[in-house]
Protein backbone atom coordinates (compact mmCIF):
# COMPACT_ATOMS: atom_id res chain seq x y z
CA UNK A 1 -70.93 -96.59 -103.62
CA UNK A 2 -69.09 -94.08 -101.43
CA UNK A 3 -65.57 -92.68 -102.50
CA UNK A 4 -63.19 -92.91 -100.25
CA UNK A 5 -61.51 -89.90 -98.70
CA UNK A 6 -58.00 -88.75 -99.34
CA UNK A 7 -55.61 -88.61 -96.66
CA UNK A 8 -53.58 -85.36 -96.57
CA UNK A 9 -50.41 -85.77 -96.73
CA UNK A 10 -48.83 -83.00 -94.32
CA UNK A 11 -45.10 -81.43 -95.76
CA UNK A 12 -42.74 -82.51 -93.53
CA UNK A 13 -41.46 -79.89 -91.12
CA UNK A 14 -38.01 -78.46 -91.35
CA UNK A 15 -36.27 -79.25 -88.74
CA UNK A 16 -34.17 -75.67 -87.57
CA UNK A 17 -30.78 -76.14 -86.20
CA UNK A 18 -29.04 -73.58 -83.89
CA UNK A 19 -25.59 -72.46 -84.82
CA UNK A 20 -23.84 -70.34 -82.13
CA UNK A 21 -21.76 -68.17 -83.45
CA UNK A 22 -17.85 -68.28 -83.80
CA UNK A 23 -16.05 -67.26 -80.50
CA UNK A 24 -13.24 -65.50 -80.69
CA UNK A 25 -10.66 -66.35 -77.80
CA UNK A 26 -8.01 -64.33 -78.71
CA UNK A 27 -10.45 -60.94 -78.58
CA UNK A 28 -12.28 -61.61 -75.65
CA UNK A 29 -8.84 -62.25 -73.97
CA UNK A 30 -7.26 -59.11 -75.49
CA UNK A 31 -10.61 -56.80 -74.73
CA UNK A 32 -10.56 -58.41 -70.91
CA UNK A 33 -6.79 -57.73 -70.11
CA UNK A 34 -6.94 -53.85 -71.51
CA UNK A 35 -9.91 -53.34 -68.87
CA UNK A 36 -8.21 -54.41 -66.45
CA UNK A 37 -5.31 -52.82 -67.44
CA UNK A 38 -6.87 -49.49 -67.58
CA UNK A 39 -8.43 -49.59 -64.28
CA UNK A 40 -5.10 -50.43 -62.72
CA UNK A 41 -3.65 -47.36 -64.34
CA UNK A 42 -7.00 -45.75 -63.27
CA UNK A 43 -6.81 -46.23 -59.81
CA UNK A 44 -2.38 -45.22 -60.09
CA UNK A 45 -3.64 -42.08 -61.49
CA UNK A 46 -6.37 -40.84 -58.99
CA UNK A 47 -3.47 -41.97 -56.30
CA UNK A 48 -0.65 -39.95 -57.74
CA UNK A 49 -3.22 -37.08 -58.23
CA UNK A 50 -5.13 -37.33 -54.58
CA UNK A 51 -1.54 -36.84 -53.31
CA UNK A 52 -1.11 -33.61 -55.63
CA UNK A 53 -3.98 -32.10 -54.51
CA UNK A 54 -3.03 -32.77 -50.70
CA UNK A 55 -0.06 -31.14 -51.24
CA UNK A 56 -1.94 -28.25 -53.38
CA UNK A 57 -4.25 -27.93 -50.69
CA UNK A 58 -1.44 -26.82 -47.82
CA UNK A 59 -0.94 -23.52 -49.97
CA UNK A 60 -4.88 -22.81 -50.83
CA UNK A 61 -7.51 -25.97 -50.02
CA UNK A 62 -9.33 -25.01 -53.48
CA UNK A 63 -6.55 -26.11 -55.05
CA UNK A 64 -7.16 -29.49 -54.10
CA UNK A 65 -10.14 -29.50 -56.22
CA UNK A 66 -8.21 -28.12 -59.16
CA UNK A 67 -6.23 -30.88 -59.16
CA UNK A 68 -9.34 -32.76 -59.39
CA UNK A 69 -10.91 -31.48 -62.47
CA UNK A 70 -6.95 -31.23 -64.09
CA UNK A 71 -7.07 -35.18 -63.41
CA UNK A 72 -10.33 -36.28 -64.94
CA UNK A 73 -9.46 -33.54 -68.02
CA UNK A 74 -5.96 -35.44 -68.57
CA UNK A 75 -7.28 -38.72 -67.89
CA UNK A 76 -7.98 -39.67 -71.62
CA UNK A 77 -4.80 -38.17 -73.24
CA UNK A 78 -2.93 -40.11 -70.09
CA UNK A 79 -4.24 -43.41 -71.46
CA UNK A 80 -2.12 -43.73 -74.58
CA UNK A 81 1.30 -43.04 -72.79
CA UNK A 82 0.37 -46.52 -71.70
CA UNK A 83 -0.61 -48.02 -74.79
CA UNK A 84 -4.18 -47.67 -74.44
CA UNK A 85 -6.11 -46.66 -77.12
CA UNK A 86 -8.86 -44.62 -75.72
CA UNK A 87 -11.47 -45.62 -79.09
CA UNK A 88 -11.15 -49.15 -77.84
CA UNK A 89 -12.22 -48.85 -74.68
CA UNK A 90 -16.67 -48.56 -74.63
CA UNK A 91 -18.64 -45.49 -73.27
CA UNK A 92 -19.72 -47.37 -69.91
CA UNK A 93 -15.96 -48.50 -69.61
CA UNK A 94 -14.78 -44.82 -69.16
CA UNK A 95 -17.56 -43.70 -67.33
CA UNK A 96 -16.50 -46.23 -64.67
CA UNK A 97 -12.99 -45.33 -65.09
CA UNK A 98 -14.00 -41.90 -64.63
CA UNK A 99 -16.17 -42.82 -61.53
CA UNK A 100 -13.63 -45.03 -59.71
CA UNK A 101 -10.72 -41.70 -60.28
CA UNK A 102 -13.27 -39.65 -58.68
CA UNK A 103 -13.80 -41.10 -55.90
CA UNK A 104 -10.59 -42.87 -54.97
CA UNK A 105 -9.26 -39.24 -55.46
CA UNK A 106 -11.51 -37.80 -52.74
CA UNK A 107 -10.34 -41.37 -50.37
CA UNK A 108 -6.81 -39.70 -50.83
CA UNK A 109 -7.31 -36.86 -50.55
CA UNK A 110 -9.87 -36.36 -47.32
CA UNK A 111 -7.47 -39.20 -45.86
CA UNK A 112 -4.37 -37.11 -46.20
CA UNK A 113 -5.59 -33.67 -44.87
CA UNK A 114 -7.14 -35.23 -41.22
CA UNK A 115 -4.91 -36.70 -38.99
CA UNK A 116 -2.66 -38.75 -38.08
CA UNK A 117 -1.17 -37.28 -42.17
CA UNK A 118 -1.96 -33.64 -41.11
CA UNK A 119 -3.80 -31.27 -39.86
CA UNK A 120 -6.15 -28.73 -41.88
CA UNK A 121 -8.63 -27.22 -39.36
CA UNK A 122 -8.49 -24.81 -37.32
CA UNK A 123 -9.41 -25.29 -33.47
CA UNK A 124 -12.57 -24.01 -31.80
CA UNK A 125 -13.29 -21.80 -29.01
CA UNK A 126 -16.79 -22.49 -27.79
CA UNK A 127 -19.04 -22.06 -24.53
CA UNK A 128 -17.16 -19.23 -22.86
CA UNK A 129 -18.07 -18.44 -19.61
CA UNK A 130 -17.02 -16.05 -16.76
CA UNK A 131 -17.86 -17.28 -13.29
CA UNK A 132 -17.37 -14.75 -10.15
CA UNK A 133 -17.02 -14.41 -6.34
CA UNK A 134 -17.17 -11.98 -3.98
CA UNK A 135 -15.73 -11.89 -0.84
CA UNK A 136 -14.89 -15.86 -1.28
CA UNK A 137 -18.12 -16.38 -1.60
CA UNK A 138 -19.92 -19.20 -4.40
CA UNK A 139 -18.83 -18.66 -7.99
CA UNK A 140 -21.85 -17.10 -9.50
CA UNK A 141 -22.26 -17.16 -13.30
CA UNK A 142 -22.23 -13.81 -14.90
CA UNK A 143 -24.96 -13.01 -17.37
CA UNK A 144 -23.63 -13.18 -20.88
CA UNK A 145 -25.41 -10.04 -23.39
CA UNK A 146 -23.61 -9.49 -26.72
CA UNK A 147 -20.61 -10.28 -25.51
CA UNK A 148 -20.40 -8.12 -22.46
CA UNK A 149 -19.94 -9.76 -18.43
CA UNK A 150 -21.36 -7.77 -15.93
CA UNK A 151 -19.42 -7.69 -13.00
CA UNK A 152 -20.22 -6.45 -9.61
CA UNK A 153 -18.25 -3.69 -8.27
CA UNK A 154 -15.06 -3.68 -5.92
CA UNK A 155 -12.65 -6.94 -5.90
CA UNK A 156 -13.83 -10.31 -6.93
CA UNK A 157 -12.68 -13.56 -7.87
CA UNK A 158 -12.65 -14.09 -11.77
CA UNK A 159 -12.76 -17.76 -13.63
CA UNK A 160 -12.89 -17.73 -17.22
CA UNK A 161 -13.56 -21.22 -18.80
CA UNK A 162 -13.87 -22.41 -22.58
CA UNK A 163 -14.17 -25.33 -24.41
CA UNK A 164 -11.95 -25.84 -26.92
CA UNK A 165 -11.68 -28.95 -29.35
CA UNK A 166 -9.34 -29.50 -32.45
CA UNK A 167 -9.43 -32.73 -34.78
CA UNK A 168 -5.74 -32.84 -33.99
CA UNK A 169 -3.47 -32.44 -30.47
CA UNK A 170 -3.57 -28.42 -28.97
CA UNK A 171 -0.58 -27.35 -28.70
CA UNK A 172 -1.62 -24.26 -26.45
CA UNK A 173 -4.33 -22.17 -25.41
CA UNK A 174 -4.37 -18.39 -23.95
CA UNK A 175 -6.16 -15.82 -22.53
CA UNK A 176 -5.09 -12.28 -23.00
CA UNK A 177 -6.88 -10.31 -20.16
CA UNK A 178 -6.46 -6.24 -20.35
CA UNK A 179 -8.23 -3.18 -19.45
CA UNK A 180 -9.25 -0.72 -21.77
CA UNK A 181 -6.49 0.86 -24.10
CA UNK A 182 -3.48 -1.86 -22.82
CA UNK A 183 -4.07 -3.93 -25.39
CA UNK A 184 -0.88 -3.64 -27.34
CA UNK A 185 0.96 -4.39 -24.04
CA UNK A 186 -1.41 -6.94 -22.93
CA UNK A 187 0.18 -10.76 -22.21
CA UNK A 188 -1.02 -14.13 -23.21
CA UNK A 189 -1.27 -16.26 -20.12
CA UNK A 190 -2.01 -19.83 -20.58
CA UNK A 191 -5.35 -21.52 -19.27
CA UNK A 192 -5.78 -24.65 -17.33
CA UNK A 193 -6.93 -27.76 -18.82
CA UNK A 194 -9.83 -29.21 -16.66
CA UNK A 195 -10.62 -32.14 -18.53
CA UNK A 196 -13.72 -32.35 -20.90
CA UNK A 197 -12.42 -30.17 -23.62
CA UNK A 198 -12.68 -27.33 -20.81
CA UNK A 199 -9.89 -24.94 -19.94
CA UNK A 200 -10.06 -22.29 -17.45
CA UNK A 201 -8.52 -19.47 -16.18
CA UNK A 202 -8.61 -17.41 -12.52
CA UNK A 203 -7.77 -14.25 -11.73
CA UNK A 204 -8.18 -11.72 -9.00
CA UNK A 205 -10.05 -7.93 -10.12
CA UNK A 206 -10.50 -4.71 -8.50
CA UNK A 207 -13.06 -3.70 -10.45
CA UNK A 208 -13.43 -0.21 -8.49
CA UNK A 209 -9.62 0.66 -7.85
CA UNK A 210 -8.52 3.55 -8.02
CA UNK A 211 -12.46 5.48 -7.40
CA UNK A 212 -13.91 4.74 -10.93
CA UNK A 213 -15.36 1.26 -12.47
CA UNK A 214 -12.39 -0.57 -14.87
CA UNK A 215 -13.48 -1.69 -17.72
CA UNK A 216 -11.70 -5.40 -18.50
CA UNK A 217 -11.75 -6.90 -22.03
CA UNK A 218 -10.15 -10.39 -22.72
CA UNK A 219 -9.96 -13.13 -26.03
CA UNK A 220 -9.02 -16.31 -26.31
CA UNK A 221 -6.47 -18.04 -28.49
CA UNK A 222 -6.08 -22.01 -29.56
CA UNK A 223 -3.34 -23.43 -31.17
CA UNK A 224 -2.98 -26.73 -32.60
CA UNK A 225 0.60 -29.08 -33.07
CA UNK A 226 -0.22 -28.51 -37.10
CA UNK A 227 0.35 -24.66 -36.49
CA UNK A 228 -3.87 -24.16 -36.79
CA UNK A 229 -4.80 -21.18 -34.63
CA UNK A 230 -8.24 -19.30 -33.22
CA UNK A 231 -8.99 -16.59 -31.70
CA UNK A 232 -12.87 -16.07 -30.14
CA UNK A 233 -14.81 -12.97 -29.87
CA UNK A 234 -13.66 -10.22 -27.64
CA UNK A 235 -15.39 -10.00 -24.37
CA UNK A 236 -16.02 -7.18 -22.56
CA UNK A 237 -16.04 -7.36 -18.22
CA UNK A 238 -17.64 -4.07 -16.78
């Protein structure tokens, strides 16, 4: 007679029950409000110091950058004037802190040296030209070789043009024209805006007076309303 077979009796399985843990409120709230906290005094800071290195920057424009690296030195011994404790805040925390001062800094302080705040740069004197006629003839443009105009001889008919451009408003722009040796006694005369960033200037020569070639040199000199000022190459007209 066959035995019968067993059954096997399986353990029961133990049933595994998740328990979150305990949530603290009160820290979350506390750790949440000094972040915030901190960047607010972050973003104060990089203000108060963009504005320092503005004004740093109207003596010597490295010293704008100074003020930079001053700022994001004293940043961390700042933070406990306002009752934050600098070992409670984590290391990405203060890199971002550090981050957002760095570059709200630069907002500030690019913003505050271009107009309409002020005016940094300098104007420039570009594309100068020298364009004669003889005879009342058709302006002819005079070839241009290290800085020297060839001009026929005798009398002719002389316009000097220039473009000049500023990031600002130009307050004035000259052209001191002089033959050799006058220099010192030499006058600014102003030029005549054209339009197009173009000013020119016309004169009347006599290359030849007097039996023997002149020789004519001239500059040019831009000044902008923040007190910004240029002056080109000098040019030489023989």
């Amino acid at each position: 007679m066959a035995k019968k077979k067993r059954k096997e009796v399986k353990p029961e399985e133990e049933e595994y029950e998740f328990v979150p843990p305990e949530f603290d409120e009160k820290a979350f709230l506390e750790k949440d409000i000094l972040g915030t906290k901190t960047l607010m005094i972050t973003a104060g800071l990089a203000v108060v110091f963009g504005l320092i290195g503005f004004l740093l920057s109207t003596v010597v424009i490295a010293l704008g950058f100074v003020a930079l690296l001053v700022g994001l030195f004293l940043l961390r011994y700042i933070y406990p004037l306002f009752k934050i404790p600098v070992e409670g805040l984590e290391r990405k925390s203060m890199i971002g802190n550090y981050l957002l001062f760095f570059l709200l800094f630069l907002g500030i302080w690019v913003l505050t040296l271009n107009p309409p705040f002020s005016d940094m740069a300098n104007p420039e004197v570009d594309d100068v030209q020298v364009w004669y006629s003889e005879n009342e003839g058709a302006y002819v443009l005079a070839d241009l070789s290290q800085s020297v105009f060839s001009i026929p001889d005798g009398g002719v008919s002389l316009n000097i043009t220039a473009t000049v451009t500023d990031n600002g408003n130009l307050e004035k722009v000259t052209i001191k024209l002089y033959e050799i040796g006058d220099e010192a006694t030499a006058t600014a005369v102003d030029m005549e805006y054209v339009g197009d960033d173009i000013y020119e200037y016309r004169v009347d020569l006599n290359l030849t007076e007097g039996g023997s070639k002149s020789t004519y040199f001239f500059v040019i000199e831009a000044e902008d309303s923040g007190g910004n000022t240029v002056v080109s190459d000098t040019y030489r007209l023989s």
